[in-house]
Protein backbone atom coordinates (compact mmCIF):
# COMPACT_ATOMS: atom_id res chain seq x y z
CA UNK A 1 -13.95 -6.38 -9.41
CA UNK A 2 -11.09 -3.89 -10.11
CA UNK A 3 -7.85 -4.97 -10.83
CA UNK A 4 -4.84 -3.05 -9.64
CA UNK A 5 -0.82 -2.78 -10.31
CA UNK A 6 0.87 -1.88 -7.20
CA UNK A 7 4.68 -1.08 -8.06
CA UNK A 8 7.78 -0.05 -5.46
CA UNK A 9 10.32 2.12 -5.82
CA UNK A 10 13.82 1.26 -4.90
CA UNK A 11 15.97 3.82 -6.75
CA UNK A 12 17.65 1.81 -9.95
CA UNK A 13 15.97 -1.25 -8.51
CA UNK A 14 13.39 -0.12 -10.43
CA UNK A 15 14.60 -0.84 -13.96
CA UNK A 16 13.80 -4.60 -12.30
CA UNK A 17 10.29 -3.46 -12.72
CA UNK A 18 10.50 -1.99 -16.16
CA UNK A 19 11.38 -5.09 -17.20
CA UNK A 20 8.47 -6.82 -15.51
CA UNK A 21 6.11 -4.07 -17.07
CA UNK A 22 7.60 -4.56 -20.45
CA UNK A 23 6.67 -8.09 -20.79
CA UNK A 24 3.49 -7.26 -19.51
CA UNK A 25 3.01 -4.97 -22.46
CA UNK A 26 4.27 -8.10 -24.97
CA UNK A 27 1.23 -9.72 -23.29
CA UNK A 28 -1.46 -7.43 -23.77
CA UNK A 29 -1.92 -7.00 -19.98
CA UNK A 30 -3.82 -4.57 -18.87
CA UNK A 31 -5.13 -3.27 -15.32
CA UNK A 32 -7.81 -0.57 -14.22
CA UNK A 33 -5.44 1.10 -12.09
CA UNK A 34 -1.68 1.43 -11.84
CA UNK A 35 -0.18 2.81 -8.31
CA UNK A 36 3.41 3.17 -8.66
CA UNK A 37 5.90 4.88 -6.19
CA UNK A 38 8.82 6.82 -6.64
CA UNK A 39 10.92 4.97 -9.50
CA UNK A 40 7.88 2.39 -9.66
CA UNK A 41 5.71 5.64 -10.78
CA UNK A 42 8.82 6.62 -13.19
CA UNK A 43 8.27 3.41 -15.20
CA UNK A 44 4.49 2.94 -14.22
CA UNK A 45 3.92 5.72 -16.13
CA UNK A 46 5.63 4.46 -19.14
CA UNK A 47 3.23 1.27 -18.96
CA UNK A 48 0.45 3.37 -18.70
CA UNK A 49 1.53 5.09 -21.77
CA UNK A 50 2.38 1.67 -23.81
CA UNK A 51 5.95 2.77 -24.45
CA UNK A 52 7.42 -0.93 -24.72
CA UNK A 53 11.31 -0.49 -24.13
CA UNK A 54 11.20 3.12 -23.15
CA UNK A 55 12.56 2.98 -19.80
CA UNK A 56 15.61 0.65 -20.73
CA UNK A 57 16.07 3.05 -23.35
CA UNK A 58 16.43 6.14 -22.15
CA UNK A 59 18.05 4.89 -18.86
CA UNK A 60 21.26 3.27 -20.66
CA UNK A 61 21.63 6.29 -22.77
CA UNK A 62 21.48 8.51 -20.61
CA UNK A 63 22.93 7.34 -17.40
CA UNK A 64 26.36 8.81 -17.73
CA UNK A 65 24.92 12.14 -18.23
CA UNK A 66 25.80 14.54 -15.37
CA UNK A 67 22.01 16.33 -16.71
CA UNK A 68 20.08 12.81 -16.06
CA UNK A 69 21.44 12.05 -12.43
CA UNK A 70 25.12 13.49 -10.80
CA UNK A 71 26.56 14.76 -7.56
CA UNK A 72 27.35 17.64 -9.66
CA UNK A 73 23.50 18.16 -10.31
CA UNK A 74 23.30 17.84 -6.50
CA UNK A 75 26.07 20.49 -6.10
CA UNK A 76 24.41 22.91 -8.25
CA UNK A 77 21.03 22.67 -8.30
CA UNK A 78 20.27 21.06 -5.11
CA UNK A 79 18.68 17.43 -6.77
CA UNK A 80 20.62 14.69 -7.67
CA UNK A 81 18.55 13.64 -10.65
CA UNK A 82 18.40 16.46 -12.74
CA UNK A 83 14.79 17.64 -12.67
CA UNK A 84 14.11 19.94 -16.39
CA UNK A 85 16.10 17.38 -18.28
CA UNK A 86 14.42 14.09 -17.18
CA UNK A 87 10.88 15.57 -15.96
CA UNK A 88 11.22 18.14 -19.55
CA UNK A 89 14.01 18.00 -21.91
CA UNK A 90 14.11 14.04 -22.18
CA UNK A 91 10.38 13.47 -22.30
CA UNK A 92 9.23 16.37 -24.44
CA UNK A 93 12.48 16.14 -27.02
CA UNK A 94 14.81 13.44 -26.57
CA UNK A 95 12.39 10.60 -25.88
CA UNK A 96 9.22 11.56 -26.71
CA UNK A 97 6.80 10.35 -24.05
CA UNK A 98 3.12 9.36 -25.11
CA UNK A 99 1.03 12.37 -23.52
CA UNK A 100 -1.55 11.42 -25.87
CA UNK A 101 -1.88 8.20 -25.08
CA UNK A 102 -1.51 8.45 -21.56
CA UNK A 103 -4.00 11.32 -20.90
CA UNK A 104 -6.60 9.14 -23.26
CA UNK A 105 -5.61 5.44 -21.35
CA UNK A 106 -8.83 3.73 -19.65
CA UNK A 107 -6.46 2.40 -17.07
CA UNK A 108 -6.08 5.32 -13.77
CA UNK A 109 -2.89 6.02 -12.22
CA UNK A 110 -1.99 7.26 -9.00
CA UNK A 111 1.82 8.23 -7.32
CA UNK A 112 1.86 8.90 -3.81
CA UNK A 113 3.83 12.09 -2.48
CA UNK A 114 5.25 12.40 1.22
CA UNK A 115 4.26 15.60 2.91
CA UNK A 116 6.53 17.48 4.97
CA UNK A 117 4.76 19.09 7.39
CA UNK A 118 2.16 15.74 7.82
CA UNK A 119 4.84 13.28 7.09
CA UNK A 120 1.35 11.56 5.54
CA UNK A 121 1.06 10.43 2.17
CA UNK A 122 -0.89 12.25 -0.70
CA UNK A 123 -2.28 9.49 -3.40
CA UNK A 124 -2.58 11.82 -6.82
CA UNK A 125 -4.68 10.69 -9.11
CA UNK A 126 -2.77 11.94 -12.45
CA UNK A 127 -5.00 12.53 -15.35
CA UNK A 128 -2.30 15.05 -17.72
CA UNK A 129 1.00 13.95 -17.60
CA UNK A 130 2.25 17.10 -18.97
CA UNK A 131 0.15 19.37 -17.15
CA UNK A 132 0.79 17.73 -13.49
CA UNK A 133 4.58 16.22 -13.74
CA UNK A 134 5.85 17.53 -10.76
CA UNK A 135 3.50 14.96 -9.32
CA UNK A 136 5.71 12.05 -10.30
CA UNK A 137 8.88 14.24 -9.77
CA UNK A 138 7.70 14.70 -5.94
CA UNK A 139 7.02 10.99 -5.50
CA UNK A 140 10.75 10.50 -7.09
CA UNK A 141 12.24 12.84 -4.96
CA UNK A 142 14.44 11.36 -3.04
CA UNK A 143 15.09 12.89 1.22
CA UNK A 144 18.52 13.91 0.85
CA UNK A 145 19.08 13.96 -2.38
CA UNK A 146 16.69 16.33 -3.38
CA UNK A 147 15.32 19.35 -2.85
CA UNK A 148 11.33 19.37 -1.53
CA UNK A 149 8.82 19.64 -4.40
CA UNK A 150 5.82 22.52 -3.52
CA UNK A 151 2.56 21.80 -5.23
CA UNK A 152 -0.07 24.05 -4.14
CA UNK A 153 1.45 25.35 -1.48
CA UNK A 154 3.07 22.13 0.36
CA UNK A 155 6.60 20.90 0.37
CA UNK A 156 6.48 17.00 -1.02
CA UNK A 157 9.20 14.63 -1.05
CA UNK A 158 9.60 10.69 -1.96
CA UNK A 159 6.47 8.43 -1.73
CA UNK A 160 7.68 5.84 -0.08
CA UNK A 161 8.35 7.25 2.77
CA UNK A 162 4.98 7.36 3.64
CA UNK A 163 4.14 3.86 2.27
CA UNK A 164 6.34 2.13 0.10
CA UNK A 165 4.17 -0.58 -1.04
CA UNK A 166 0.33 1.26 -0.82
CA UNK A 167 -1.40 -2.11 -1.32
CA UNK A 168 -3.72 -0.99 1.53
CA UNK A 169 -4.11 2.46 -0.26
CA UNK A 170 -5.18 0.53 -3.42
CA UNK A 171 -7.79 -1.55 -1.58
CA UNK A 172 -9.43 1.25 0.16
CA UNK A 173 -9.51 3.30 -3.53
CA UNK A 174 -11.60 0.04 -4.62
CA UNK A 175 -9.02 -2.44 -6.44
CA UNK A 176 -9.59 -5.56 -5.12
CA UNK A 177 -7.57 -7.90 -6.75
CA UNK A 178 -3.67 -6.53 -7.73
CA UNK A 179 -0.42 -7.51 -8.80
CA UNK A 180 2.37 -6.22 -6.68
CA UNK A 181 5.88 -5.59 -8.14
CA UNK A 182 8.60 -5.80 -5.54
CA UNK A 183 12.30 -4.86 -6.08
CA UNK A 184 13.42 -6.92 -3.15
CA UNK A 185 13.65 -10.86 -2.49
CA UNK A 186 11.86 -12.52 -0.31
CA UNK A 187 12.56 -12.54 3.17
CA UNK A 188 14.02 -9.13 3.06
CA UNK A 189 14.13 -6.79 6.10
CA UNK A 190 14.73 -3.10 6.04
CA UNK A 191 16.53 -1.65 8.60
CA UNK A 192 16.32 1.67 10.53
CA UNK A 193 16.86 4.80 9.11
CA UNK A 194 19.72 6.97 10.37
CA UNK A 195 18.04 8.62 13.50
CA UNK A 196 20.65 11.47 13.24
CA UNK A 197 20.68 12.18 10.04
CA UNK A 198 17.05 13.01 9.36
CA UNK A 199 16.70 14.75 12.75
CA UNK A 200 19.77 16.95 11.36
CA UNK A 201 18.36 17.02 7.78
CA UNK A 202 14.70 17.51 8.05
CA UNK A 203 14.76 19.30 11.87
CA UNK A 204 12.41 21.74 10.47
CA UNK A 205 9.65 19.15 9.34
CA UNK A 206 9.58 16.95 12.77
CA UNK A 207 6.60 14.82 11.16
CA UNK A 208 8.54 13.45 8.31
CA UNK A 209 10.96 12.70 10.45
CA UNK A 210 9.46 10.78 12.36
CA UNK A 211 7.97 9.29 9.01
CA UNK A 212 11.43 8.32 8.27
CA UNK A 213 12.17 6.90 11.20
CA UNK A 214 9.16 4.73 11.06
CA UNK A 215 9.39 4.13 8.00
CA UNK A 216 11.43 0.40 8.20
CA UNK A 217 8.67 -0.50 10.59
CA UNK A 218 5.62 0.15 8.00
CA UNK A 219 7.70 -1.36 5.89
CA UNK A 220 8.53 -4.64 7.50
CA UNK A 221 4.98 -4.36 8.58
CA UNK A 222 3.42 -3.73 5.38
CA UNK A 223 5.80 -6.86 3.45
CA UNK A 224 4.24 -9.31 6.63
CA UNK A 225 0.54 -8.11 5.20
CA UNK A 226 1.64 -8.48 1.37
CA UNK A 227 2.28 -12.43 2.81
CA UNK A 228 -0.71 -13.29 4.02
CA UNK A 229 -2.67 -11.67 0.92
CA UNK A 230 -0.37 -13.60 -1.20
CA UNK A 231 -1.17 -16.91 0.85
CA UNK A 232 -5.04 -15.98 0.66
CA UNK A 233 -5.31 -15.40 -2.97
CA UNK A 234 -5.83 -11.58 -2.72
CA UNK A 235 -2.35 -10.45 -4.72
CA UNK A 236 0.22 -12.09 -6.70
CA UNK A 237 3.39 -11.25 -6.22
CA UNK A 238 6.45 -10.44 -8.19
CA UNK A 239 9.97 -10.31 -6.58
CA UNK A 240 13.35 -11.22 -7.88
CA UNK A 241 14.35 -14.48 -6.59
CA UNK A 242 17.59 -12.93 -5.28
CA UNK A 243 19.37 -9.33 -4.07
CA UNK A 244 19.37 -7.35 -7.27
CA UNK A 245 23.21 -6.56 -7.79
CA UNK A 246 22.79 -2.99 -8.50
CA UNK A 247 24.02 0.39 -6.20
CA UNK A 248 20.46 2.78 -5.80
CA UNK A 249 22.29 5.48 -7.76
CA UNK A 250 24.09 3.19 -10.34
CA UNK A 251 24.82 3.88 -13.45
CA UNK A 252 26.77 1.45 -14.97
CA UNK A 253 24.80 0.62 -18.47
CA UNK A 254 25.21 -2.98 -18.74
CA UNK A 255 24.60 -3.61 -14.93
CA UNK A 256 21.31 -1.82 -16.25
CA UNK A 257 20.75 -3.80 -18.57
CA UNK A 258 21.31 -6.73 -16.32
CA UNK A 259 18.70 -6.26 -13.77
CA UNK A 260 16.20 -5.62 -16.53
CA UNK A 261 17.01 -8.35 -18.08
CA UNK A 262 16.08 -10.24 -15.14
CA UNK A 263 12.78 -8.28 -14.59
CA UNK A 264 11.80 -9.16 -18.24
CA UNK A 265 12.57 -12.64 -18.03
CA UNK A 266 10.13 -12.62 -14.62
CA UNK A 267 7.57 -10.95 -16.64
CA UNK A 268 7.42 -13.17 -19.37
CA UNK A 269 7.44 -16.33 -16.60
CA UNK A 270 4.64 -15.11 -15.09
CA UNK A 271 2.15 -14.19 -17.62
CA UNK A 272 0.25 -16.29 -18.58
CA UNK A 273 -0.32 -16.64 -14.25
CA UNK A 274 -0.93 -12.60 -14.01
CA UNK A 275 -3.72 -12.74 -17.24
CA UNK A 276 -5.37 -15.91 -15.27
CA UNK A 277 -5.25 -14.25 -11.71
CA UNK A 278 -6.92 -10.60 -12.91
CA UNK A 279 -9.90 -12.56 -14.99
């Protein structure tokens, strides 16, 4: 039976899960296959790589920077987070990220990508970090804040939303048994997208918009299923216990540092319970 890591995105909610995944790492977990989307693929990839403390890292030091993520990147290049210094400068000079390892790792990871003219999801099985890092840059890419990613010929934008939680996905690919890493509490409920907004932003591309306007639906929808495998035995579940206290675009070091903190201390609480559910 193959195991599975299914992680969300949830702009700097995420760091929540790079703390999870670094005390996984303390622990010597491992899974066959890692799924992670849009900042869940950012730090899933970072697991996959066994870089222990790399995301926390590079995230406090580089927060401030108008290159990492800025309205003034926005203004001027048409992406918030700015895409050759964190998808190229930071990993290939300032913060080395472990191709090496990565490329070489016996456990497979996947990002999905959203596309535009489908408003369907693309699961990409990444096998070269280097070679295919637009990949996780299209799953990262957030609608409105970013400009669309083309890969081979089609316009991709944020994973999620297509599916925000592709624990489905993951089943039908053949993991049967996975650990799913949520950046919201339990008993959340997402609520509709702006109907305006995306018909205005995305007018163009009337499948993704109606992805987007869906989306809180599948989402709701998909956190209902996520229950009932968690009552059944089929996933464990990681969440924090309470609203993370951090903006989606924050970047405020020590607040950070804070929601890490409390990912890593979730982590570590749940270990031993994560290396007895996957055996």
């Amino acid at each position: 039976m193959k195991t599975g890591l299914v992680l969300e995105g949830g702009g700097m909610r995420g760091i929540y899960t790079a703390g999870v995944l670094d005390a996984f790492l303390e622990n010597n977990i491992e899974f066959d296959g890692v799924i992670g989307v849009s900042a869940g693929a950012i730090h899933g990839c970072s697991f996959v790589s066994r870089q222990k403390g790399r995301s926390i890292r590079y995230y406090k030091k580089y927060c401030k920077d108008p290159r990492f993520m800025s309205f003034r990147s926005l203004i001027l290049t048409g992406d918030f987070v700015g895409a050759d210094f964190c998808y190229h400068e930071l990993p290939e000079k300032l913060d080395i990220y472990d191709y090496d390892t990565f490329n070489k790792s016996n456990t497979k990871f996947y990002v999905p990508c959203t596309d535009l003219e489908t408003g369907k999801a693309l699961y990409k099985h990444m096998t070269d970090m280097h070679e295919e890092i637009d990949y996780l840059r299209a799953s990262a890419s957030l609608p409105y804040f970013s400009k669309p990613v083309i890969l081979d010929g089609k316009k991709y934008l944020d994973g999620a939303v297509a599916d925000s939680v592709p624990v489905k996905a993951f089943q039908e690919m053949g993991y049967e048994r996975n650990v799913v890493v949520l950046t919201r509490e339990d008993g959340y409920v997402k609520k509709p997208e702006h109907a305006g907004l995306s018909k205005i932003g995305y007018r163009k591309y009337p499948a993704f918009v109606k992805a987007l306007q869906n989306r809180h639906m599948n989402y709701n929808e998909t956190l209902k299923e996520i229950k009932q495998l968690e009552a059944d035995g089929k996933v464990l579940v990681i969440r924090p216990a309470e609203p993370l206290n951090i903006g989606r675009l924050e970047s405020d070091p020590e607040k950070i540092e804070a929601i890490y903190n409390i990912g890593y201390h979730d982590g570590l609480a749940v270990a031993t319970k994560v290396k007895e559910f996957i055996n």
